[in-house]
PDB file of N, CA and C in Angstrom:
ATOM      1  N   UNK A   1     -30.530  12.082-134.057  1.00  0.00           N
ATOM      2  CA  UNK A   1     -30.499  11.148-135.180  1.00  0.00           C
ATOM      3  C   UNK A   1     -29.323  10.190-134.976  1.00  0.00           C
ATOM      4  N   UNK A   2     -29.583   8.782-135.362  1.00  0.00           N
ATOM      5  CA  UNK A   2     -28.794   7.788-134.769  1.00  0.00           C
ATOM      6  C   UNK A   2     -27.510   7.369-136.523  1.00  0.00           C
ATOM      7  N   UNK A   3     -26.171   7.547-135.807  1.00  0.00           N
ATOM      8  CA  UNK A   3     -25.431   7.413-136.966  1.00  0.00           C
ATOM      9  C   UNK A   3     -25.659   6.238-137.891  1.00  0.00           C
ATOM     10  N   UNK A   4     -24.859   6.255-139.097  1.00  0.00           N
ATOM     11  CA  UNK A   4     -25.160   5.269-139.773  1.00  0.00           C
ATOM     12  C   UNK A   4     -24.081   3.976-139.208  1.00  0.00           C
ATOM     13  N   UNK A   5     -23.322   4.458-138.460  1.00  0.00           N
ATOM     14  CA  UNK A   5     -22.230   3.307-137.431  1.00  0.00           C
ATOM     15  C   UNK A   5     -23.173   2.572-136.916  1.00  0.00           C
ATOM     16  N   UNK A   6     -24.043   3.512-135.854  1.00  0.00           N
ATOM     17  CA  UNK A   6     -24.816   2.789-134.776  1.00  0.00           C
ATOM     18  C   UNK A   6     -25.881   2.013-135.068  1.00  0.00           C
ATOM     19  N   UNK A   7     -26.252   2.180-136.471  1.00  0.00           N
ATOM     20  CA  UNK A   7     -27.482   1.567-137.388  1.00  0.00           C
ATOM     21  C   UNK A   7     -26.761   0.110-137.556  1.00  0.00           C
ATOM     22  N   UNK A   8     -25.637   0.260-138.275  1.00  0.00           N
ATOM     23  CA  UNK A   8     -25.022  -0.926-139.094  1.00  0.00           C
ATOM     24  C   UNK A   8     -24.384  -1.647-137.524  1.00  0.00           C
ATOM     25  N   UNK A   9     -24.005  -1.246-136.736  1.00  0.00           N
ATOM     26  CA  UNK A   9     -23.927  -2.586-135.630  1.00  0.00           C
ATOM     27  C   UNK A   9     -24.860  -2.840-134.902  1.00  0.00           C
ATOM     28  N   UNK A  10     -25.959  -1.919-134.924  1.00  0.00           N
ATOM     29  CA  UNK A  10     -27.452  -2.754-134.430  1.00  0.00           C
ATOM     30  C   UNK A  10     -27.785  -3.910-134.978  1.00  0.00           C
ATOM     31  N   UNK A  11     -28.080  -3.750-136.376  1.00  0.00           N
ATOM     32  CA  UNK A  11     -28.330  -4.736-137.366  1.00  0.00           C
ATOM     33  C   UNK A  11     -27.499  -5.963-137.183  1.00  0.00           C
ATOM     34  N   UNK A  12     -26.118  -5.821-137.643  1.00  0.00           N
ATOM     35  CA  UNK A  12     -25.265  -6.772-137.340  1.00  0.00           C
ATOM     36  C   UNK A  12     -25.492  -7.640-136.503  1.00  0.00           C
ATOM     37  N   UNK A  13     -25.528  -6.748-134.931  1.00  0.00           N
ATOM     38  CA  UNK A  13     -25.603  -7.664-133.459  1.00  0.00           C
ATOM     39  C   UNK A  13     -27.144  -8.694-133.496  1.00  0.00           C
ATOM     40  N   UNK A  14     -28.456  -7.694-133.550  1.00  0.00           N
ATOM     41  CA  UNK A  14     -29.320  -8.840-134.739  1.00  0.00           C
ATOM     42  C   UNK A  14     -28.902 -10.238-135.285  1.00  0.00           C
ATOM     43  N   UNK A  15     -28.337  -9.769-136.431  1.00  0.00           N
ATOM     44  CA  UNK A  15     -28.268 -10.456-137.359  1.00  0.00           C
ATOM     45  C   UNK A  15     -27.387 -11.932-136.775  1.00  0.00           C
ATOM     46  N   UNK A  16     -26.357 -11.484-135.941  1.00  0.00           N
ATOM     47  CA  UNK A  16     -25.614 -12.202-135.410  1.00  0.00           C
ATOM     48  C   UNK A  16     -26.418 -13.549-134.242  1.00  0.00           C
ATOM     49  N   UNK A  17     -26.861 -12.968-133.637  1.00  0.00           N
ATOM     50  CA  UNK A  17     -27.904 -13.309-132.759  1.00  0.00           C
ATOM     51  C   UNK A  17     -28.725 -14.090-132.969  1.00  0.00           C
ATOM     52  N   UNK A  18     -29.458 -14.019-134.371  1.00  0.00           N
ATOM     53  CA  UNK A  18     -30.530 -15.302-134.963  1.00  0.00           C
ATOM     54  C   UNK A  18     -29.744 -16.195-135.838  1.00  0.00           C
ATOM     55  N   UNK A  19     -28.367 -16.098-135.181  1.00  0.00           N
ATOM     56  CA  UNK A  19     -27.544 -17.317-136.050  1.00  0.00           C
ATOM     57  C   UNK A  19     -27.249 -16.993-137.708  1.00  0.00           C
ATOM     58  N   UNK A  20     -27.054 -16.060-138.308  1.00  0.00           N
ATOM     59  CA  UNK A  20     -26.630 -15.119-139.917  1.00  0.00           C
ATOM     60  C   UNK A  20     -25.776 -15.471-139.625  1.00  0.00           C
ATOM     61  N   UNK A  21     -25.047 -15.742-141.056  1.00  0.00           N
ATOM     62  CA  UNK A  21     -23.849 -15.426-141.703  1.00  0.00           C
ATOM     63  C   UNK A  21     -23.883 -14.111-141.928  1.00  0.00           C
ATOM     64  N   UNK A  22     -23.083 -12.994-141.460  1.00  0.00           N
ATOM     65  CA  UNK A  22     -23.294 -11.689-141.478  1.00  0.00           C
ATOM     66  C   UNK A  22     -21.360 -11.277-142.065  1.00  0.00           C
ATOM     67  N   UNK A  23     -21.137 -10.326-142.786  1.00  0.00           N
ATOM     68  CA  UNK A  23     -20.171  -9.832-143.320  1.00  0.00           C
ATOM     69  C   UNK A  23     -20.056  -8.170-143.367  1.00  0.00           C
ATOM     70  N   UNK A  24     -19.312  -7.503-142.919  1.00  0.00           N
ATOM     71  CA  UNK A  24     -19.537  -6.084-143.042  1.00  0.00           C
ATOM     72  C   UNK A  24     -18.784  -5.743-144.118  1.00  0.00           C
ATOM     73  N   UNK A  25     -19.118  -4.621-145.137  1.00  0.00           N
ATOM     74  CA  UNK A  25     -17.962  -4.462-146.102  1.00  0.00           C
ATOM     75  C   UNK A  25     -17.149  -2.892-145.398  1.00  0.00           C
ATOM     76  N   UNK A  26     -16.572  -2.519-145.721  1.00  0.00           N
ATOM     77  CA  UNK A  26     -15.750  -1.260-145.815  1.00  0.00           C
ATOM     78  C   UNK A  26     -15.500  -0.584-146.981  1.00  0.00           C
ATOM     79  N   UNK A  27     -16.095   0.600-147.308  1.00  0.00           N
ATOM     80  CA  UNK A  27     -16.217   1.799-147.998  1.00  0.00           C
ATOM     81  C   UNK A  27     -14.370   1.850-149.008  1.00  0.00           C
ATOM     82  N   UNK A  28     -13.316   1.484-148.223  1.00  0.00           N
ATOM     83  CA  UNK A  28     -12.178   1.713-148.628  1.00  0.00           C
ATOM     84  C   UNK A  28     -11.255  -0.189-148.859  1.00  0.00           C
ATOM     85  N   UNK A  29     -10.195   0.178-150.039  1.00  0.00           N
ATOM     86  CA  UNK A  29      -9.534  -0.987-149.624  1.00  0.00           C
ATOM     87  C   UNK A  29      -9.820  -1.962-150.358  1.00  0.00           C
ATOM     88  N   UNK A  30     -10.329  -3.410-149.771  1.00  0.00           N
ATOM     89  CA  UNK A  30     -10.880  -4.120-150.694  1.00  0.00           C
ATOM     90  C   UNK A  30     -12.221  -4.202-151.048  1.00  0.00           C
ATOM     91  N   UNK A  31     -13.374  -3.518-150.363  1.00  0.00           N
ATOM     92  CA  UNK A  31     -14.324  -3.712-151.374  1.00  0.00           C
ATOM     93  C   UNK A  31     -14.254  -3.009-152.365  1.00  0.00           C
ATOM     94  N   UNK A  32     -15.312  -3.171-153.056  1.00  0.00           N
ATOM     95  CA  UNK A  32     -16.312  -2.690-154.826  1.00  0.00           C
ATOM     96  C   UNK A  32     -17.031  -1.537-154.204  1.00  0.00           C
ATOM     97  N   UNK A  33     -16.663  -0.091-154.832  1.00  0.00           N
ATOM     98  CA  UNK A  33     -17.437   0.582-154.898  1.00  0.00           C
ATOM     99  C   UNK A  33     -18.539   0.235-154.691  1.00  0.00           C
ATOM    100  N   UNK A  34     -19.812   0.842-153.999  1.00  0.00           N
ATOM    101  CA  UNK A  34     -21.533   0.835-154.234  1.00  0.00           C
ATOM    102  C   UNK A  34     -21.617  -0.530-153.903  1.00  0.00           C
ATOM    103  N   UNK A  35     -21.076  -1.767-153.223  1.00  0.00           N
ATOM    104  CA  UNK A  35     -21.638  -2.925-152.437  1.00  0.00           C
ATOM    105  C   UNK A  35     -22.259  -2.786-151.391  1.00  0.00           C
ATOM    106  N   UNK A  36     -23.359  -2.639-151.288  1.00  0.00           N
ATOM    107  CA  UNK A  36     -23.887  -2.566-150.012  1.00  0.00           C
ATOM    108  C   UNK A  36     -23.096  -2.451-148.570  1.00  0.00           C
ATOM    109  N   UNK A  37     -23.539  -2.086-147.721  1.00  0.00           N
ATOM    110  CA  UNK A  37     -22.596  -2.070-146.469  1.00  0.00           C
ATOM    111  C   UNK A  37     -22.473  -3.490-145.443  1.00  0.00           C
ATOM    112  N   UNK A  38     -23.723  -4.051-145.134  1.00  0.00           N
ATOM    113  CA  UNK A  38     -23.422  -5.674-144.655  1.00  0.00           C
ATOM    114  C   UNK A  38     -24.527  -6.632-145.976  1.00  0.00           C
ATOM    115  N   UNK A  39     -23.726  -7.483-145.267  1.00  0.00           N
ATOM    116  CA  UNK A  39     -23.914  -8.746-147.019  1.00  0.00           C
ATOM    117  C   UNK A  39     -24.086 -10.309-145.565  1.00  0.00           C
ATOM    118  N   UNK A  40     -25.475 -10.866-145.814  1.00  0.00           N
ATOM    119  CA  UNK A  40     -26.094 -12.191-144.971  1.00  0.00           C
ATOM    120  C   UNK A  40     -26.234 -12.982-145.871  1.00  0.00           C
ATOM    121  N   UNK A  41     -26.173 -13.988-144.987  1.00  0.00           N
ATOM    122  CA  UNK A  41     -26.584 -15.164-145.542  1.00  0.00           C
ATOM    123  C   UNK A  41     -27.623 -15.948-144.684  1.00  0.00           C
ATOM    124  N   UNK A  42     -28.928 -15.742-145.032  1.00  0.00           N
ATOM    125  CA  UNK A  42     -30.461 -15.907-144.163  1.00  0.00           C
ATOM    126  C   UNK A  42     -30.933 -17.169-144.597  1.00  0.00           C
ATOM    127  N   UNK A  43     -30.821 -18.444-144.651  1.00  0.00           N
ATOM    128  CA  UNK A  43     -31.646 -19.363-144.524  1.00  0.00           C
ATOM    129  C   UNK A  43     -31.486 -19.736-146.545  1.00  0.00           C
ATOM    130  N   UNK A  44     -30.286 -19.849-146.901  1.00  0.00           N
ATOM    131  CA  UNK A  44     -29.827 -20.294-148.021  1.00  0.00           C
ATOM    132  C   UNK A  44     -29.754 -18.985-148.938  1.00  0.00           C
ATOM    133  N   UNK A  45     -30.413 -18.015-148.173  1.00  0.00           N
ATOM    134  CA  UNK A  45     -30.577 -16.470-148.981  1.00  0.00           C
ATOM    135  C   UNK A  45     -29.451 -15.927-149.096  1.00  0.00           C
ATOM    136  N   UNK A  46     -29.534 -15.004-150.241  1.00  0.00           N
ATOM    137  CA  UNK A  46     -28.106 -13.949-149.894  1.00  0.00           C
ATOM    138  C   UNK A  46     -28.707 -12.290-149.505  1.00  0.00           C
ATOM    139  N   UNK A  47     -28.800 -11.944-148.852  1.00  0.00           N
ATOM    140  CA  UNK A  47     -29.248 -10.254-148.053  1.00  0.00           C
ATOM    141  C   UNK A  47     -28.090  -9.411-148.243  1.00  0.00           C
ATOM    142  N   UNK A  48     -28.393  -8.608-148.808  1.00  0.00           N
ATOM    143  CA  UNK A  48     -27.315  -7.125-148.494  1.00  0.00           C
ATOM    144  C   UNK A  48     -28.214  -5.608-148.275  1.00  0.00           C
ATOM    145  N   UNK A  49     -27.608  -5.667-147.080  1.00  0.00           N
ATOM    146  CA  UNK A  49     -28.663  -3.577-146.854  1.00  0.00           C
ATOM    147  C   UNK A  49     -27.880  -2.561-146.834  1.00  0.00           C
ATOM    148  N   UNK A  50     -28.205  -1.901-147.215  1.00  0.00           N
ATOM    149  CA  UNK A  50     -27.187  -0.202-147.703  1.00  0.00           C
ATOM    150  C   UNK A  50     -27.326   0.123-146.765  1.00  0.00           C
ATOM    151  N   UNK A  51     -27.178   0.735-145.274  1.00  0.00           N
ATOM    152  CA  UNK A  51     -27.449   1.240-144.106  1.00  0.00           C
ATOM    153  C   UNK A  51     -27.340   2.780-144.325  1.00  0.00           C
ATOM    154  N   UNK A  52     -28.346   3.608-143.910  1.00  0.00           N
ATOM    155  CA  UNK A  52     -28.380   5.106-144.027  1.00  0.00           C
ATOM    156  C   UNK A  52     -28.893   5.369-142.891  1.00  0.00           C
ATOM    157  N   UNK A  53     -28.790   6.672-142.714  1.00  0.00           N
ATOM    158  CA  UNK A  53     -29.616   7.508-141.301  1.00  0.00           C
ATOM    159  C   UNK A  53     -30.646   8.327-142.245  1.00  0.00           C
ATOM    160  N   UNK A  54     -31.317   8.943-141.480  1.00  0.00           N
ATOM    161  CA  UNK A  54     -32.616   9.671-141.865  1.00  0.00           C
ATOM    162  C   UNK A  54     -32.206  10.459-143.024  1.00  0.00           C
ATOM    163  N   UNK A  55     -30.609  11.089-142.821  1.00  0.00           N
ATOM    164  CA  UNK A  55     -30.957  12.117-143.707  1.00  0.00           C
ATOM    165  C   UNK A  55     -29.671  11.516-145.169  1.00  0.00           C
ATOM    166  N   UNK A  56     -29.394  10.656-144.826  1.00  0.00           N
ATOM    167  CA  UNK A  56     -28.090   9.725-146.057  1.00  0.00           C
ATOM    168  C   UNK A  56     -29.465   9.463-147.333  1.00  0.00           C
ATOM    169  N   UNK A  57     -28.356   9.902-148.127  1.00  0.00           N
ATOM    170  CA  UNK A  57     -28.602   9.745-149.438  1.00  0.00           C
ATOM    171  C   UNK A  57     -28.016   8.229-150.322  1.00  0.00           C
ATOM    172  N   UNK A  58     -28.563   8.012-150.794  1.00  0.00           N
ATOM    173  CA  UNK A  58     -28.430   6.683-151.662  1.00  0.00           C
ATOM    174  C   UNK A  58     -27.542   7.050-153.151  1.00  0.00           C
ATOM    175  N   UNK A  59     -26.478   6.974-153.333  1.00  0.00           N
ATOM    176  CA  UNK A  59     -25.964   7.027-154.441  1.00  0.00           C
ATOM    177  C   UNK A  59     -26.068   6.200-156.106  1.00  0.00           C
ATOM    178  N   UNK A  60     -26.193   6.816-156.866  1.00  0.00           N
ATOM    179  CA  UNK A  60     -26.624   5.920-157.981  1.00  0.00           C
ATOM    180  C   UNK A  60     -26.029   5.043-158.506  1.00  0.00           C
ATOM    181  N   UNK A  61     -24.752   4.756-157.639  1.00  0.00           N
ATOM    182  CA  UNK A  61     -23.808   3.495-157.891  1.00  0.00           C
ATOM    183  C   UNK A  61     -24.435   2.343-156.664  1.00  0.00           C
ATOM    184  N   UNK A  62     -24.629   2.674-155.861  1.00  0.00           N
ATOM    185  CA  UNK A  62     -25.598   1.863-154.571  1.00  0.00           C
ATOM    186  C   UNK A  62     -26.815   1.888-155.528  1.00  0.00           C
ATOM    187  N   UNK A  63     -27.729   2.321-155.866  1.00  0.00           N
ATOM    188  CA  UNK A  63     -28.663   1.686-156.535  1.00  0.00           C
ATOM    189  C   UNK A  63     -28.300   0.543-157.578  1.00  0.00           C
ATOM    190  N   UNK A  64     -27.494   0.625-158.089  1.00  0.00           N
ATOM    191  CA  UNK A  64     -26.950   0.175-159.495  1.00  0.00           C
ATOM    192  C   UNK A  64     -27.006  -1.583-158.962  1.00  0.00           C
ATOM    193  N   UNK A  65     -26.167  -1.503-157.589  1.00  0.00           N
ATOM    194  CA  UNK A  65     -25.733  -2.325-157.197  1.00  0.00           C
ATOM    195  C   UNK A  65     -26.911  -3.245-156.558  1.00  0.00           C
ATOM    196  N   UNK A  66     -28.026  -2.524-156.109  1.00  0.00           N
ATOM    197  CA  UNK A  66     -29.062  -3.365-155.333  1.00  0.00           C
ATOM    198  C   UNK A  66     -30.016  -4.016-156.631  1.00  0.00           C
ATOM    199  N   UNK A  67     -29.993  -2.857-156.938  1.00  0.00           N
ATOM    200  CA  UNK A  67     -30.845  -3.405-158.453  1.00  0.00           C
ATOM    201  C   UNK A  67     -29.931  -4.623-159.187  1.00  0.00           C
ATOM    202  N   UNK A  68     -28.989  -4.764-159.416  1.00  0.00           N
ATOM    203  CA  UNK A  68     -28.463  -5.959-159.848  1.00  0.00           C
ATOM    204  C   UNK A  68     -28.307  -7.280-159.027  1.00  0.00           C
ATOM    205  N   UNK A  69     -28.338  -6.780-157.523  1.00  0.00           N
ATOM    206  CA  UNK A  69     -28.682  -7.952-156.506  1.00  0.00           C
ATOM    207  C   UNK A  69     -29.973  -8.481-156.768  1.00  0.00           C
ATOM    208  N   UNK A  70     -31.035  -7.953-156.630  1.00  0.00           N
ATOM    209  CA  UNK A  70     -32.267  -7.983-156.749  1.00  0.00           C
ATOM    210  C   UNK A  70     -31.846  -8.840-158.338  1.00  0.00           C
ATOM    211  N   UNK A  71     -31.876  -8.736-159.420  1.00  0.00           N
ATOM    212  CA  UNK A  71     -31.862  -9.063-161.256  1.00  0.00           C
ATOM    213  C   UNK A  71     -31.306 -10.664-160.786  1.00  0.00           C
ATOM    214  N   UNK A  72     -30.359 -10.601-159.604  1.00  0.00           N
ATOM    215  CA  UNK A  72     -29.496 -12.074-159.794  1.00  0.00           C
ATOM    216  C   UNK A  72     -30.356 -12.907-158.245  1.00  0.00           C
ATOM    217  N   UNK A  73     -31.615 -12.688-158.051  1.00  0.00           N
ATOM    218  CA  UNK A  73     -32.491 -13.349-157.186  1.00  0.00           C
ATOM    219  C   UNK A  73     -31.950 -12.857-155.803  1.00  0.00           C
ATOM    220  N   UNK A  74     -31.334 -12.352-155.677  1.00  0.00           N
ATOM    221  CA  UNK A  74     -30.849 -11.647-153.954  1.00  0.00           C
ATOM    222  C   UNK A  74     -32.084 -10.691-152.979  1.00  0.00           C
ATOM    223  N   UNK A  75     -31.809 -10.369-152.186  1.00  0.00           N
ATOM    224  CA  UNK A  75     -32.812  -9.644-151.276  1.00  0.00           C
ATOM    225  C   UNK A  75     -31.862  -8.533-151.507  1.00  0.00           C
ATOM    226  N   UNK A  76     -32.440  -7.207-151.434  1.00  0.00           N
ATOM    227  CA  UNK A  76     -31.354  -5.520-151.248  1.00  0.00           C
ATOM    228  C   UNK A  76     -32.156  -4.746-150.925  1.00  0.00           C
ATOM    229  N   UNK A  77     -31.658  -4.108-150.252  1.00  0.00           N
ATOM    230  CA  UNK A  77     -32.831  -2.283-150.068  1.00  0.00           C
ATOM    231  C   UNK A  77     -31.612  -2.205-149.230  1.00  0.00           C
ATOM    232  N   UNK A  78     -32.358  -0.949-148.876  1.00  0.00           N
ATOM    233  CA  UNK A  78     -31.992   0.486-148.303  1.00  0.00           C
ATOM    234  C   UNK A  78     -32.796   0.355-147.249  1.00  0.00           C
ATOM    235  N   UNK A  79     -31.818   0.302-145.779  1.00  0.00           N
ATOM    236  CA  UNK A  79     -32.544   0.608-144.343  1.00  0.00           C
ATOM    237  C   UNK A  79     -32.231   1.563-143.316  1.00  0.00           C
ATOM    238  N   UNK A  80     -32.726   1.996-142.927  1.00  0.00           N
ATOM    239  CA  UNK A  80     -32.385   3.029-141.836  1.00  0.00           C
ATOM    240  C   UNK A  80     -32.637   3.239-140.873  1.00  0.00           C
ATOM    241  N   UNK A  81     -33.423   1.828-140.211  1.00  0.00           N
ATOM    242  CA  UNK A  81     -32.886   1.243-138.700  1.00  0.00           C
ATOM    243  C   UNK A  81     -33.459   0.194-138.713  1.00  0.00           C
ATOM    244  N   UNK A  82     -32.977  -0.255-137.519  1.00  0.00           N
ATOM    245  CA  UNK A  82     -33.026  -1.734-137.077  1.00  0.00           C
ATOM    246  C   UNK A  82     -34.226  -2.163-137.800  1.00  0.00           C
ATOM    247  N   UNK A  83     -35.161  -1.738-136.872  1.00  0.00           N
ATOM    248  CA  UNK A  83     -37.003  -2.382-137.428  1.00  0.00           C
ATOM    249  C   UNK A  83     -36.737  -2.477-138.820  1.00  0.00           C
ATOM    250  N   UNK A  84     -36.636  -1.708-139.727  1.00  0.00           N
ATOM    251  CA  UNK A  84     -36.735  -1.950-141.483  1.00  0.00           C
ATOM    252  C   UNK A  84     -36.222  -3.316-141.767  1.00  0.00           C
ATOM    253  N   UNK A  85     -34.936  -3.219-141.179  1.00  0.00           N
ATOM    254  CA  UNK A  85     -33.891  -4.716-141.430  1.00  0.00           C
ATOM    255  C   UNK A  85     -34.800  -5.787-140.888  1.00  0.00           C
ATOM    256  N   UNK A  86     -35.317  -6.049-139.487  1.00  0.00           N
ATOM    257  CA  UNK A  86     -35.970  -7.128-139.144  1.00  0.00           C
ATOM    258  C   UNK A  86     -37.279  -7.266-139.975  1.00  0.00           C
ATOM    259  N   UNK A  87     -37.937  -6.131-140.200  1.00  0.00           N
ATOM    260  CA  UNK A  87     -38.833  -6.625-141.169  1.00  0.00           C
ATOM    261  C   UNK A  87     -38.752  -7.398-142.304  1.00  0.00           C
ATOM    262  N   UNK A  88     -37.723  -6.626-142.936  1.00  0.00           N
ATOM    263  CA  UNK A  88     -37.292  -7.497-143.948  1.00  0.00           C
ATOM    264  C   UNK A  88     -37.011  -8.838-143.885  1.00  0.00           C
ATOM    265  N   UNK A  89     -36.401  -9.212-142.941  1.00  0.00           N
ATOM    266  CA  UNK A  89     -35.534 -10.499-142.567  1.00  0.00           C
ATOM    267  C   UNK A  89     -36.849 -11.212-142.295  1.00  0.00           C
ATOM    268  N   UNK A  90     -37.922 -11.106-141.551  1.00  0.00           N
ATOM    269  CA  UNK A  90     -38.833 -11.648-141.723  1.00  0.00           C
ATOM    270  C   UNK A  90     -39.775 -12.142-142.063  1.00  0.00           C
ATOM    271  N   UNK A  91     -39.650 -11.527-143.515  1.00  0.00           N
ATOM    272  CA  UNK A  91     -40.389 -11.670-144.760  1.00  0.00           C
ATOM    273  C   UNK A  91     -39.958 -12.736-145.634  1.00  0.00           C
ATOM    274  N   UNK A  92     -38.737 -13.125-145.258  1.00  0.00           N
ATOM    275  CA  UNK A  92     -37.869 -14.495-146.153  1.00  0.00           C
ATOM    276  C   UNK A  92     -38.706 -15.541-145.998  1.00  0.00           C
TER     277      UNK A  92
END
């Protein structure tokens, strides 16, 4: 099973790659509790994906948070590898 490290710089390197504004947050420090883990900027969009591995759990402060992305017109979910993220991204 592939960590949730190796998930979130797959994505990233992606993301980086088709020209994103891509931002990683950090768990400690200055972000907000439950902000998603990377936060894009896709083609005037704003994207943020919670990155998990197979067996990561979604906390109900990470929901709180996608669900209010989503309320303020944003893209959010929950992915847990690469393919999910590009799908998504391709759906914009």
């Amino acid at each position: 099973m592939k960590s949730e490290a190796a998930i979130t710089k797959a994505i990233i390197r992606h993301c980086r790659s088709q020209g994103h504004w891509v931002y990683k947050t950090w768990g400690s420090g200055y972000a907000r509790a439950g902000v998603p883990d990377i936060l894009l900027c896709v083609d005037g969009r704003f994207v943020a994906f919670e990155v998990k591995n197979e067996a990561g759990k979604v906390s109900k402060l990470q929901e709180f948070e996608i669900k209010n992305i989503k309320k303020a017109g944003g893209v959010a979910a929950v992915v847990r590898n690469l393919d999910e993220a590009v799908e998504i991204l391709s759906e914009l």
